[in-house]
Protein backbone atom coordinates (compact mmCIF):
# COMPACT_ATOMS: atom_id res chain seq x y z
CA UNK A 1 -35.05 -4.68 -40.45
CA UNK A 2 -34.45 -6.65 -37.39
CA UNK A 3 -31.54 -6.42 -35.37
CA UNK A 4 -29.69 -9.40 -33.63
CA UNK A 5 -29.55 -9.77 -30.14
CA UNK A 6 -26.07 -11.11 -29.85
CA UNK A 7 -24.52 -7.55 -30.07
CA UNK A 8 -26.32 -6.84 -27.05
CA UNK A 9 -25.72 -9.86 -25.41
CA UNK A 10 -22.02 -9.65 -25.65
CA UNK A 11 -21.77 -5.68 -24.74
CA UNK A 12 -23.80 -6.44 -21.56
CA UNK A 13 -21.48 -9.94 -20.51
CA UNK A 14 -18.13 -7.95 -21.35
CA UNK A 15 -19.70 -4.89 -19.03
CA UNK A 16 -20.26 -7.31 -16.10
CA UNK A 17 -17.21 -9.68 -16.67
CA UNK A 18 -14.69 -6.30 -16.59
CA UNK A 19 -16.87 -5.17 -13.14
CA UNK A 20 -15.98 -8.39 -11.60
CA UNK A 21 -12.46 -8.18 -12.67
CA UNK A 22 -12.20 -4.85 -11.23
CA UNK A 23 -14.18 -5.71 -7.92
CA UNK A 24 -11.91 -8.49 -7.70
CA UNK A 25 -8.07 -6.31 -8.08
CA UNK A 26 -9.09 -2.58 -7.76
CA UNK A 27 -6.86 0.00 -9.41
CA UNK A 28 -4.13 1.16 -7.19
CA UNK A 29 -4.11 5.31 -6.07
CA UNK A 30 -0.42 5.10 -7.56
CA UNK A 31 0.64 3.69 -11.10
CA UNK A 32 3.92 2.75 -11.41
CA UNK A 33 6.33 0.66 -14.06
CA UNK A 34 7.48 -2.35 -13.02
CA UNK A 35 11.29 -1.46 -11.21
CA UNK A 36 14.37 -2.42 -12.34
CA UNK A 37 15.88 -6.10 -11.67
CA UNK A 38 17.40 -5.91 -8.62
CA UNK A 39 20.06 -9.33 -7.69
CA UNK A 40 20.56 -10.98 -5.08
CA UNK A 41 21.89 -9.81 -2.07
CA UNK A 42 21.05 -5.85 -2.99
CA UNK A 43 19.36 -4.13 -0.68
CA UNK A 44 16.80 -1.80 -2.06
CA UNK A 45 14.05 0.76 -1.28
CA UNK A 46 10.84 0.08 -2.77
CA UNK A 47 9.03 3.01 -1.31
CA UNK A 48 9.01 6.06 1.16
CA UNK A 49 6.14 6.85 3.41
CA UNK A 50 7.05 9.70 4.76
CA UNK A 51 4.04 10.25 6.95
CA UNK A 52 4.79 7.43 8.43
CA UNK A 53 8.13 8.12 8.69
CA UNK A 54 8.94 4.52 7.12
CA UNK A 55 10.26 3.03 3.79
CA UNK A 56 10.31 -0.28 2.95
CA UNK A 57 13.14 -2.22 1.71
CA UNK A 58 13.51 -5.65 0.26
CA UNK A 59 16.47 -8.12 -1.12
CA UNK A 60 16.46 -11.48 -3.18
CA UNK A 61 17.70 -13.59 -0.94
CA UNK A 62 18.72 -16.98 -3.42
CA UNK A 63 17.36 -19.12 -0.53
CA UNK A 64 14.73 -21.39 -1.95
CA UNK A 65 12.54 -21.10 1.78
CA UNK A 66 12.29 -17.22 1.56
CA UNK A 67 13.57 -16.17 -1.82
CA UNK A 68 12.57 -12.25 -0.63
CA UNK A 69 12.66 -10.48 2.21
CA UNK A 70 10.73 -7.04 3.13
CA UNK A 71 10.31 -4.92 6.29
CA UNK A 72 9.26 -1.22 7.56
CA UNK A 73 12.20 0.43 8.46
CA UNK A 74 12.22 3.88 10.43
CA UNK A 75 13.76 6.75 8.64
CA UNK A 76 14.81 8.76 11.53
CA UNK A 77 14.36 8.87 15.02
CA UNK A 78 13.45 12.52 15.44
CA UNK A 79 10.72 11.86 12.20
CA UNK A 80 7.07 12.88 14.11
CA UNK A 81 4.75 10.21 12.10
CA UNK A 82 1.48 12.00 10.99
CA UNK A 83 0.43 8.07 10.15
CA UNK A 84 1.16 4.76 11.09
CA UNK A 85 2.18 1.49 9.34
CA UNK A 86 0.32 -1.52 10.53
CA UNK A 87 1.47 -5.33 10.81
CA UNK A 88 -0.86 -6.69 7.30
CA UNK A 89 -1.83 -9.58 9.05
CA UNK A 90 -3.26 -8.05 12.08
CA UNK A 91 -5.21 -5.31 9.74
CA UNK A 92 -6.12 -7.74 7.21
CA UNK A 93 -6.91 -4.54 4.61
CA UNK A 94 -9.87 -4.53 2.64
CA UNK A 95 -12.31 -2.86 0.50
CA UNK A 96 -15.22 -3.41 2.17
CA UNK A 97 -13.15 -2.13 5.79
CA UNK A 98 -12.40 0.89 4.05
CA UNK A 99 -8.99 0.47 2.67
CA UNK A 100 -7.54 1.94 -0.42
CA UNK A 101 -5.42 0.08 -2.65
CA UNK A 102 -2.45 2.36 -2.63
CA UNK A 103 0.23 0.77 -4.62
CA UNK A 104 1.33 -2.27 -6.38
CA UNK A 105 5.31 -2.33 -6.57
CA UNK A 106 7.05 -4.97 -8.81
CA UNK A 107 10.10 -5.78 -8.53
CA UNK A 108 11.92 -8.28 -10.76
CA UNK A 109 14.61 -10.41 -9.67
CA UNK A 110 18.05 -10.10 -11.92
CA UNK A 111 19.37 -13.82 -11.28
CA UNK A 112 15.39 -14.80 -12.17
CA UNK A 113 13.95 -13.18 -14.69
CA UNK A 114 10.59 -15.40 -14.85
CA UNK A 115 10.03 -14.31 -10.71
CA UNK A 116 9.54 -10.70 -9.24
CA UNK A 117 8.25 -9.69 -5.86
CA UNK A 118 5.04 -7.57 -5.49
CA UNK A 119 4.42 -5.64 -2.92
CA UNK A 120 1.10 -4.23 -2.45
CA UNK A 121 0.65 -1.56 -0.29
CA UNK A 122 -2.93 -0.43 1.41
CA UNK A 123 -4.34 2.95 2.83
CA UNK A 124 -6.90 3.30 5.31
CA UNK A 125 -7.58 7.34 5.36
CA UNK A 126 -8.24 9.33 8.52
CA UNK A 127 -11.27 11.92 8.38
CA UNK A 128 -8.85 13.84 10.74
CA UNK A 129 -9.24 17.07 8.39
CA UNK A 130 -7.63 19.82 10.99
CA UNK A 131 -9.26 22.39 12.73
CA UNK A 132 -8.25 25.99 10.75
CA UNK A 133 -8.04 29.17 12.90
CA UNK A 134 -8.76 32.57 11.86
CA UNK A 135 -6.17 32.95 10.05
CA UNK A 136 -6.18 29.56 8.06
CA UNK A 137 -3.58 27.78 9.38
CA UNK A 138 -4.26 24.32 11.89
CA UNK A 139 -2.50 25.20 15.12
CA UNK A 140 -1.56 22.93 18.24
CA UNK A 141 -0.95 23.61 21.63
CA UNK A 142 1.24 22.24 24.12
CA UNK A 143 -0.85 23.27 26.82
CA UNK A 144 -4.51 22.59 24.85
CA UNK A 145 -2.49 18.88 24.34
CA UNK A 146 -1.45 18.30 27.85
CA UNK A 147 -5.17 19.31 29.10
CA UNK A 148 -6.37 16.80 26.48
CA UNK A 149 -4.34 14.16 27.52
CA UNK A 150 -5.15 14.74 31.18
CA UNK A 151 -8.72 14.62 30.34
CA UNK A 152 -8.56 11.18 28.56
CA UNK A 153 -9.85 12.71 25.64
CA UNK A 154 -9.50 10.28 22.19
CA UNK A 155 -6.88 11.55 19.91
CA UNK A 156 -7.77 12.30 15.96
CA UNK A 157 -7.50 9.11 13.90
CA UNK A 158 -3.99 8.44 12.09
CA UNK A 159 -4.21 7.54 8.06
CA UNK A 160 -2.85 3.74 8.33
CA UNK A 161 -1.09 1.96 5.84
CA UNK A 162 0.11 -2.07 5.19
CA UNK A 163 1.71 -3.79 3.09
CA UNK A 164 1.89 -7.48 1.94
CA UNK A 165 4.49 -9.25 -0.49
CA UNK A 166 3.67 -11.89 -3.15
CA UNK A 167 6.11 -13.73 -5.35
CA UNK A 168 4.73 -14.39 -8.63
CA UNK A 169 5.85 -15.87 -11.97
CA UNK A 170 8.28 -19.70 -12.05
CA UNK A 171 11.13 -19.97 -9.59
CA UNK A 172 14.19 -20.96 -11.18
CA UNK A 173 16.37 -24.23 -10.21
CA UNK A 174 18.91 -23.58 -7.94
């Protein structure tokens, strides 16, 4: 009996057509639902990072020019950032520089159901793993960090993250 080679054929083009679609929009670390439709004017979180010691918040806006807005907003002034959020333009995250996707955040708009922001958010990790002591627990110094500092010795790398925002879907007249 001889077997066709389409079977084959197909298997192998679906294999490499699903690895370019992946190569192309990786998986994000965290899965999330789409939010809930948010109007216009309403000022809302989309997420906390709090080793960063930022959120970001956005708002439909209703203005045809900028129909969302988004920004980085400090959580607190005495917050001690273990990581740092970068501007996405001057980062320009990518794979192949070592950034994770971390997050794809939808958002639909409640005056426009056919639009919704998306905000993706990247993650370049830090191989800053800290130095245990006897006892298992990562201990600093003021003084070790002052001598350090006087020294001009490099600091430990700081995980980064940015974030971009996309409008996608029809606008509505308006």
């Amino acid at each position: 009996m001889r077997l066709s080679p389409f079977p084959l054929l197909l298997a192998c083009s679906l294999s490499i057509a699903s690895g370019a679609a992946l190569a192309a929009d990786p998986a994000p670390e965290i899965q999330r639902p789409a939010g809930a439709p948010q109007s216009v004017g309403a000022v809302h979180t989309l997420r906390a990072i709090p080793e960063a010691c930022a959120r970001l918040e956005g708002a439909f806006s209703g203005e045809a020019a900028q129909p969302y807005r988004y920004a980085a907003v400090r959580t607190s002034p005495q917050c001690q950032p273990r990581a740092r959020f970068v501007d996405y333009a001057k980062a320009q995250p990518s794979l192949a520089k070592g950034w994770k996707l971390n997050d794809v955040i939808r958002v639909p708009s409640a005056a426009c159901p056919s639009q919704q922001a998306v905000v993706r958010v990247w993650r370049l990790p830090a191989d800053n793993k800290p130095v245990l002591d006897g006892q298992g627990s990562a201990r600093v110094y003021l003084k070790d960090a002052k001598e350090n500092a006087v020294a001009g010795k490099k600091l430990p790398p700081l995980t980064m993250y940015a974030a971009d925002m996309q409008l996608e879907g029809k606008a509505c007249g308006g």
